[in-house]
C-alpha atoms as a PDB file:
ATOM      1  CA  UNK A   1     118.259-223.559  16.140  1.00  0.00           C
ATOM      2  CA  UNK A   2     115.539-221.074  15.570  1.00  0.00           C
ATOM      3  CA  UNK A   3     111.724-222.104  15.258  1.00  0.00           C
ATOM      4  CA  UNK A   4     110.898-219.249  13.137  1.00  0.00           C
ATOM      5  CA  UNK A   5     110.134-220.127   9.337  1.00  0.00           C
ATOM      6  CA  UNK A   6     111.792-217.842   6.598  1.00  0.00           C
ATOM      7  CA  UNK A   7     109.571-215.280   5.363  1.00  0.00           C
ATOM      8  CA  UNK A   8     108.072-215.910   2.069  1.00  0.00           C
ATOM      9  CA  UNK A   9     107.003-213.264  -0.731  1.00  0.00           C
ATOM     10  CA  UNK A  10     105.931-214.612  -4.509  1.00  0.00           C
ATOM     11  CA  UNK A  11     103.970-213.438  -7.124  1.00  0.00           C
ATOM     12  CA  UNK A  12     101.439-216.075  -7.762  1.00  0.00           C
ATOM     13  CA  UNK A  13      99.826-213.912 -10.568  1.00  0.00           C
ATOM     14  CA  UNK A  14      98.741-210.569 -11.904  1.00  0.00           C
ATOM     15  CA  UNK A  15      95.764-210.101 -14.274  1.00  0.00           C
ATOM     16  CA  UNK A  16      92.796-207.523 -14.909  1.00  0.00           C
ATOM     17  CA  UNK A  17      90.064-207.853 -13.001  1.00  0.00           C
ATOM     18  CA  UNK A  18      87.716-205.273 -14.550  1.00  0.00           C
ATOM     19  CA  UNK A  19      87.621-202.440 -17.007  1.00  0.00           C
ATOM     20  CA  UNK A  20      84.886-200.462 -18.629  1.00  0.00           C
ATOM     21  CA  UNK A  21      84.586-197.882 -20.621  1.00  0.00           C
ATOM     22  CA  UNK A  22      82.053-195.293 -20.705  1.00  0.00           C
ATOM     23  CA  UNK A  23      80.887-192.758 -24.191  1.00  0.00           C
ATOM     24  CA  UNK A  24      77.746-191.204 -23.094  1.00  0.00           C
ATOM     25  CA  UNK A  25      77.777-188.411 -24.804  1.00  0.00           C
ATOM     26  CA  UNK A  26      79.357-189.843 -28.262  1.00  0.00           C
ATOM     27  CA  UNK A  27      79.316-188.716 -30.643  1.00  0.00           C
ATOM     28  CA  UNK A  28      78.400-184.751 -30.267  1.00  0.00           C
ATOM     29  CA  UNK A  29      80.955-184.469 -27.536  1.00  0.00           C
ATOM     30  CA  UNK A  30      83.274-185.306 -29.644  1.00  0.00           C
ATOM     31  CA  UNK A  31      83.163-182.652 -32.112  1.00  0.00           C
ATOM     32  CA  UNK A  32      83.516-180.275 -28.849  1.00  0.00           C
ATOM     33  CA  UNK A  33      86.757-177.902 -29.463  1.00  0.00           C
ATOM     34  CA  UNK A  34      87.564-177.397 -26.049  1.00  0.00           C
ATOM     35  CA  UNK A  35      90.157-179.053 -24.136  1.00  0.00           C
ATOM     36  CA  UNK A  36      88.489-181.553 -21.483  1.00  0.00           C
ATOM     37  CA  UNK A  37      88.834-181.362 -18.133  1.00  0.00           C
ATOM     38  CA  UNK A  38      90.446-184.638 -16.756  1.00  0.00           C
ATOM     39  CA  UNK A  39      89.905-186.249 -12.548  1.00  0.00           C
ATOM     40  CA  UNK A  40      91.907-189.440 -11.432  1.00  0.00           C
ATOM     41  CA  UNK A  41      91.137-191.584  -8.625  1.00  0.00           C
ATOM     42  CA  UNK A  42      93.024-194.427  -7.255  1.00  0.00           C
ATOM     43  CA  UNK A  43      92.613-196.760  -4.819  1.00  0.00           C
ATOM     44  CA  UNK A  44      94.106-200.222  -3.457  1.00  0.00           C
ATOM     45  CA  UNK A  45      92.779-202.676  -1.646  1.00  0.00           C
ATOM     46  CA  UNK A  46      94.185-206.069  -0.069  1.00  0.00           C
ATOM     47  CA  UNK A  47      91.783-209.238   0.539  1.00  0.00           C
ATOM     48  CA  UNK A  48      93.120-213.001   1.757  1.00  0.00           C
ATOM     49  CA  UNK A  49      92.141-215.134  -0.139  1.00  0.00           C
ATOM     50  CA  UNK A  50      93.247-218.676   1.729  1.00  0.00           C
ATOM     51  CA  UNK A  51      96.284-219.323   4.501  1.00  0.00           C
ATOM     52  CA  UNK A  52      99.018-216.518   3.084  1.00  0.00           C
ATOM     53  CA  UNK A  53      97.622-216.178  -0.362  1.00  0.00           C
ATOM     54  CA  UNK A  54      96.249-212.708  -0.614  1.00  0.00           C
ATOM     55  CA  UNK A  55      94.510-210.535  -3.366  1.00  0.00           C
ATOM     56  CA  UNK A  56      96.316-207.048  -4.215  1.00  0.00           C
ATOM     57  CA  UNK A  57      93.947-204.910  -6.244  1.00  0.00           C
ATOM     58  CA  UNK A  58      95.062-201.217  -7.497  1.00  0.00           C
ATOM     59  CA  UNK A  59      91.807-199.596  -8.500  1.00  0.00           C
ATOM     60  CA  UNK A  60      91.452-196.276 -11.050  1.00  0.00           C
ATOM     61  CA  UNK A  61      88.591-193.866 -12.006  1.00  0.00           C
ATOM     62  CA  UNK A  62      89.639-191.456 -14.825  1.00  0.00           C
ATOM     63  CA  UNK A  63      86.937-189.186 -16.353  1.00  0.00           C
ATOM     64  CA  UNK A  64      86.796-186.417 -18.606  1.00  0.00           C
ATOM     65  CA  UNK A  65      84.878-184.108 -18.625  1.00  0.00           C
ATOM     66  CA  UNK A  66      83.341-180.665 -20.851  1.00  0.00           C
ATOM     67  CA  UNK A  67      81.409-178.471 -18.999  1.00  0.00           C
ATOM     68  CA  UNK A  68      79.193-180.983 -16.807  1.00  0.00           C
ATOM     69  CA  UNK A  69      79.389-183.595 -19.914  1.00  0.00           C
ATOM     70  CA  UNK A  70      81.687-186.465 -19.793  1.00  0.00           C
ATOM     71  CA  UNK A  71      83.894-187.688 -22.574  1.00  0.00           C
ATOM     72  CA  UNK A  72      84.844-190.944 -21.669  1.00  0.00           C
ATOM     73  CA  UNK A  73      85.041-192.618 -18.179  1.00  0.00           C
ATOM     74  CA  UNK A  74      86.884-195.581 -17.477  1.00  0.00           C
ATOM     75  CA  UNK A  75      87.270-197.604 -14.599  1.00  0.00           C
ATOM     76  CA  UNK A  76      89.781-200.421 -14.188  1.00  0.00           C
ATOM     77  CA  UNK A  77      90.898-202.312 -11.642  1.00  0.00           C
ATOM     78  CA  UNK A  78      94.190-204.362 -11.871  1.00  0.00           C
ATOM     79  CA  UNK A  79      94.778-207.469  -9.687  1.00  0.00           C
ATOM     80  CA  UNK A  80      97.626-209.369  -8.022  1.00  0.00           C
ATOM     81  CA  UNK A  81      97.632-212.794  -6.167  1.00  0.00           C
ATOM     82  CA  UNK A  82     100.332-212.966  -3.765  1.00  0.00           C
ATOM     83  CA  UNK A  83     101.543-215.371  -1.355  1.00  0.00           C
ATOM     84  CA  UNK A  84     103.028-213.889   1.932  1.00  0.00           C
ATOM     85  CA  UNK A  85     103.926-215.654   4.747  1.00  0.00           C
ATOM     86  CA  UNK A  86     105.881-215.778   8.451  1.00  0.00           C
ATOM     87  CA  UNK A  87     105.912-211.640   8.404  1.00  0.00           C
ATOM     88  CA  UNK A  88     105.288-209.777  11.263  1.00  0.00           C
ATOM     89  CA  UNK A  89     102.071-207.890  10.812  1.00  0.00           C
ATOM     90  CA  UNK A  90     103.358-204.210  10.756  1.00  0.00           C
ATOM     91  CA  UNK A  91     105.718-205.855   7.665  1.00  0.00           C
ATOM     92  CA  UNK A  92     102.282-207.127   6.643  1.00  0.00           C
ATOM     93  CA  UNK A  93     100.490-204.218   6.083  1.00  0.00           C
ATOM     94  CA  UNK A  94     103.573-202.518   4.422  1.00  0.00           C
ATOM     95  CA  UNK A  95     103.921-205.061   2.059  1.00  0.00           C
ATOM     96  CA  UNK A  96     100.149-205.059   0.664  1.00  0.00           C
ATOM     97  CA  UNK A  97      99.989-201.303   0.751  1.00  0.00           C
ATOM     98  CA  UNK A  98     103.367-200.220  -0.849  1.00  0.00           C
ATOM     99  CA  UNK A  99     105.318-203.110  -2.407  1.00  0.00           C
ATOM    100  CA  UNK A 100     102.834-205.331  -3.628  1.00  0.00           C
ATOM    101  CA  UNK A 101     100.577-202.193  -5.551  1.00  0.00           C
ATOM    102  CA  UNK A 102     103.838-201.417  -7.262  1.00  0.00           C
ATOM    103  CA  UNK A 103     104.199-204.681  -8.790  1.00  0.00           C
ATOM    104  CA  UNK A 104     100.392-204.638  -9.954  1.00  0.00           C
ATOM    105  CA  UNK A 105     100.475-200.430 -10.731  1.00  0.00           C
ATOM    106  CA  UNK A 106     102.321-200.302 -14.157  1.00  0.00           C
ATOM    107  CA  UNK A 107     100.333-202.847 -15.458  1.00  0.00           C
ATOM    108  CA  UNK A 108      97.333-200.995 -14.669  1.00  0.00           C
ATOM    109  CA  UNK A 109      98.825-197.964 -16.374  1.00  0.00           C
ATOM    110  CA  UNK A 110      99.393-199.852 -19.608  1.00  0.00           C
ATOM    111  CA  UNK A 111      95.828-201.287 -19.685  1.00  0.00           C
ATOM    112  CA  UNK A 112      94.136-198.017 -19.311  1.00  0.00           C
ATOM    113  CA  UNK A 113      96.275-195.619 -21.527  1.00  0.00           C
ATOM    114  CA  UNK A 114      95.696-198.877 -24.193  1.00  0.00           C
ATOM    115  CA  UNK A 115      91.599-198.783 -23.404  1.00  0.00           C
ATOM    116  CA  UNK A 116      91.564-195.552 -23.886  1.00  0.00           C
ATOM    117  CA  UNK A 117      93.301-195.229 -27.092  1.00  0.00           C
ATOM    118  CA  UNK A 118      91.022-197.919 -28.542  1.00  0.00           C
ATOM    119  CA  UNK A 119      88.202-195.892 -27.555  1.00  0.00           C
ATOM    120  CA  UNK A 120      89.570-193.696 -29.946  1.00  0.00           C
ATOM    121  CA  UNK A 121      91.576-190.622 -27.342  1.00  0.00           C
ATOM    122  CA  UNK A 122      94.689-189.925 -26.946  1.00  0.00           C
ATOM    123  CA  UNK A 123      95.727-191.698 -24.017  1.00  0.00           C
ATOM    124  CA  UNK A 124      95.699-191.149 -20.553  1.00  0.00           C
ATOM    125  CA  UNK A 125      98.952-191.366 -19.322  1.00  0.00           C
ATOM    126  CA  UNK A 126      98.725-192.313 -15.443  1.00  0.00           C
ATOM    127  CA  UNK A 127     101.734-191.041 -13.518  1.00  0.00           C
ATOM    128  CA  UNK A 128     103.740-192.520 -11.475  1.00  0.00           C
ATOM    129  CA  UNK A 129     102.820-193.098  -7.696  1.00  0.00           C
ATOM    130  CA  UNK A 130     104.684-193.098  -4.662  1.00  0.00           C
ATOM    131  CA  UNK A 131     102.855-195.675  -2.595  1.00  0.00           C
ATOM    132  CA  UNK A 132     104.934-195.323   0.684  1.00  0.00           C
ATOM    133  CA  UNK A 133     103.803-191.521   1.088  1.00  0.00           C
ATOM    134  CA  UNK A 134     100.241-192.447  -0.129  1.00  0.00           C
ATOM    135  CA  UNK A 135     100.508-195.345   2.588  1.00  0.00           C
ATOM    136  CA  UNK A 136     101.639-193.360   5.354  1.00  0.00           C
ATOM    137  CA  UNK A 137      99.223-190.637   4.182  1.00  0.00           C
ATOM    138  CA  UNK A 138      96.323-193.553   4.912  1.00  0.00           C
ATOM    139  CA  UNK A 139      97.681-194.326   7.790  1.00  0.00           C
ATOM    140  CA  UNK A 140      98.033-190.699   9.653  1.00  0.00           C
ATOM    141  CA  UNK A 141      94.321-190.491   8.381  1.00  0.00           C
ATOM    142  CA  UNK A 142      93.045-193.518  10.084  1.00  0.00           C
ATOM    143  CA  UNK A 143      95.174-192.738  13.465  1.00  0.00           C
ATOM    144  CA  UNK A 144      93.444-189.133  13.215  1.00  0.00           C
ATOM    145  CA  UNK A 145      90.313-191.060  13.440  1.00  0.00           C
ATOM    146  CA  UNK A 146      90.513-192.826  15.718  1.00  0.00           C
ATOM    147  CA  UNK A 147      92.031-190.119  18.002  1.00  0.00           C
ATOM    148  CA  UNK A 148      88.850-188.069  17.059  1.00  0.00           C
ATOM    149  CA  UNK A 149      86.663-190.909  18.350  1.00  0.00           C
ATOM    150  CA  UNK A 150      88.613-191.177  21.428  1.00  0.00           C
ATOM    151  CA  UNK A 151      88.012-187.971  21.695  1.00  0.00           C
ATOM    152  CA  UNK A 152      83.842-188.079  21.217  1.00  0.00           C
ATOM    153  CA  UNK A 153      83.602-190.638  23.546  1.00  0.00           C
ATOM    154  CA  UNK A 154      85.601-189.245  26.196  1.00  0.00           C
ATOM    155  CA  UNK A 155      83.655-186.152  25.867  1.00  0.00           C
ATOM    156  CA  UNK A 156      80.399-188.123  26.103  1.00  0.00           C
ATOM    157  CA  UNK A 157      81.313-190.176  28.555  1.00  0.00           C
ATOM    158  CA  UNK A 158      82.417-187.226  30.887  1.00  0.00           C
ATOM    159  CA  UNK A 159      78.892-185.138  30.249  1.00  0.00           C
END
């Protein structure tokens, strides 16, 4: 018989954590005629919160801009609480940075398209994202790092 406990993966709960939204230019930007100019960030981020209970936040930054004057800017993060246990940590890292921003990303995408709309704009329709390839993306990022730190110090440790 095997010591090893079954791995465990729940959904404890998902919620927003934050959203704002941002007119500063209201109301004579609004009676602009040109089309704005729209940026998207996103981000996620993973935080334990007690033994196997950990915090799954997809963050995202939309502003629109005219010229150099923004519409509207809104900034939302949406929130999961997961409980993940008896994985072994390259699972781990997987799970918070692809499978548990899925669950949390559509809802997310409903909240800001709807805070957007009541702002009174035609919503912002966030598209879908592939978290694995953003993942692995963030991952050959951080090994190129830390390859070109090996590097600085073993250059400055030679001289």
């Amino acid at each position: 018989m095997s010591d090893q406990q079954e791995p465990v993966f729940q959904i404890q709960r998902v919620y927003l954590k934050e959203a704002s939204l941002e007119q500063p230019n209201s109301p004579a930007i609004l009676l602009e005629q040109e089309s704005p100019n729209v940026d998207i960030q996103l981000g996620v981020n993973a935080t334990p919160v007690a033994d196997g209970i950990f915090e799954v936040s997809v963050t995202a930054t939309v502003q629109t801009k005219i010229k150099d004057k923004t519409v509207f800017l809104v900034e939302a993060t949406q929130a999961g609480i997961f409980e993940i246990r008896n994985l072994p940590d390259e699972q781990m890292s997987q799970i918070m940075g692809i499978a548990c921003p899925q669950i949390v990303y559509p809802y997310l995408r409903g909240n800001v398209a709807d805070l957007i709309q009541r702002g009174g704009f035609p919503p912002v329709h966030l598209s879908e994202i592939n978290f694995q390839a953003m993942f692995e993306q963030q991952q050959q990022q951080q090994l190129a790092a830390v390859a070109a730190t090996s590097e600085t110090e073993t250059s400055i440790i030679i001289q």
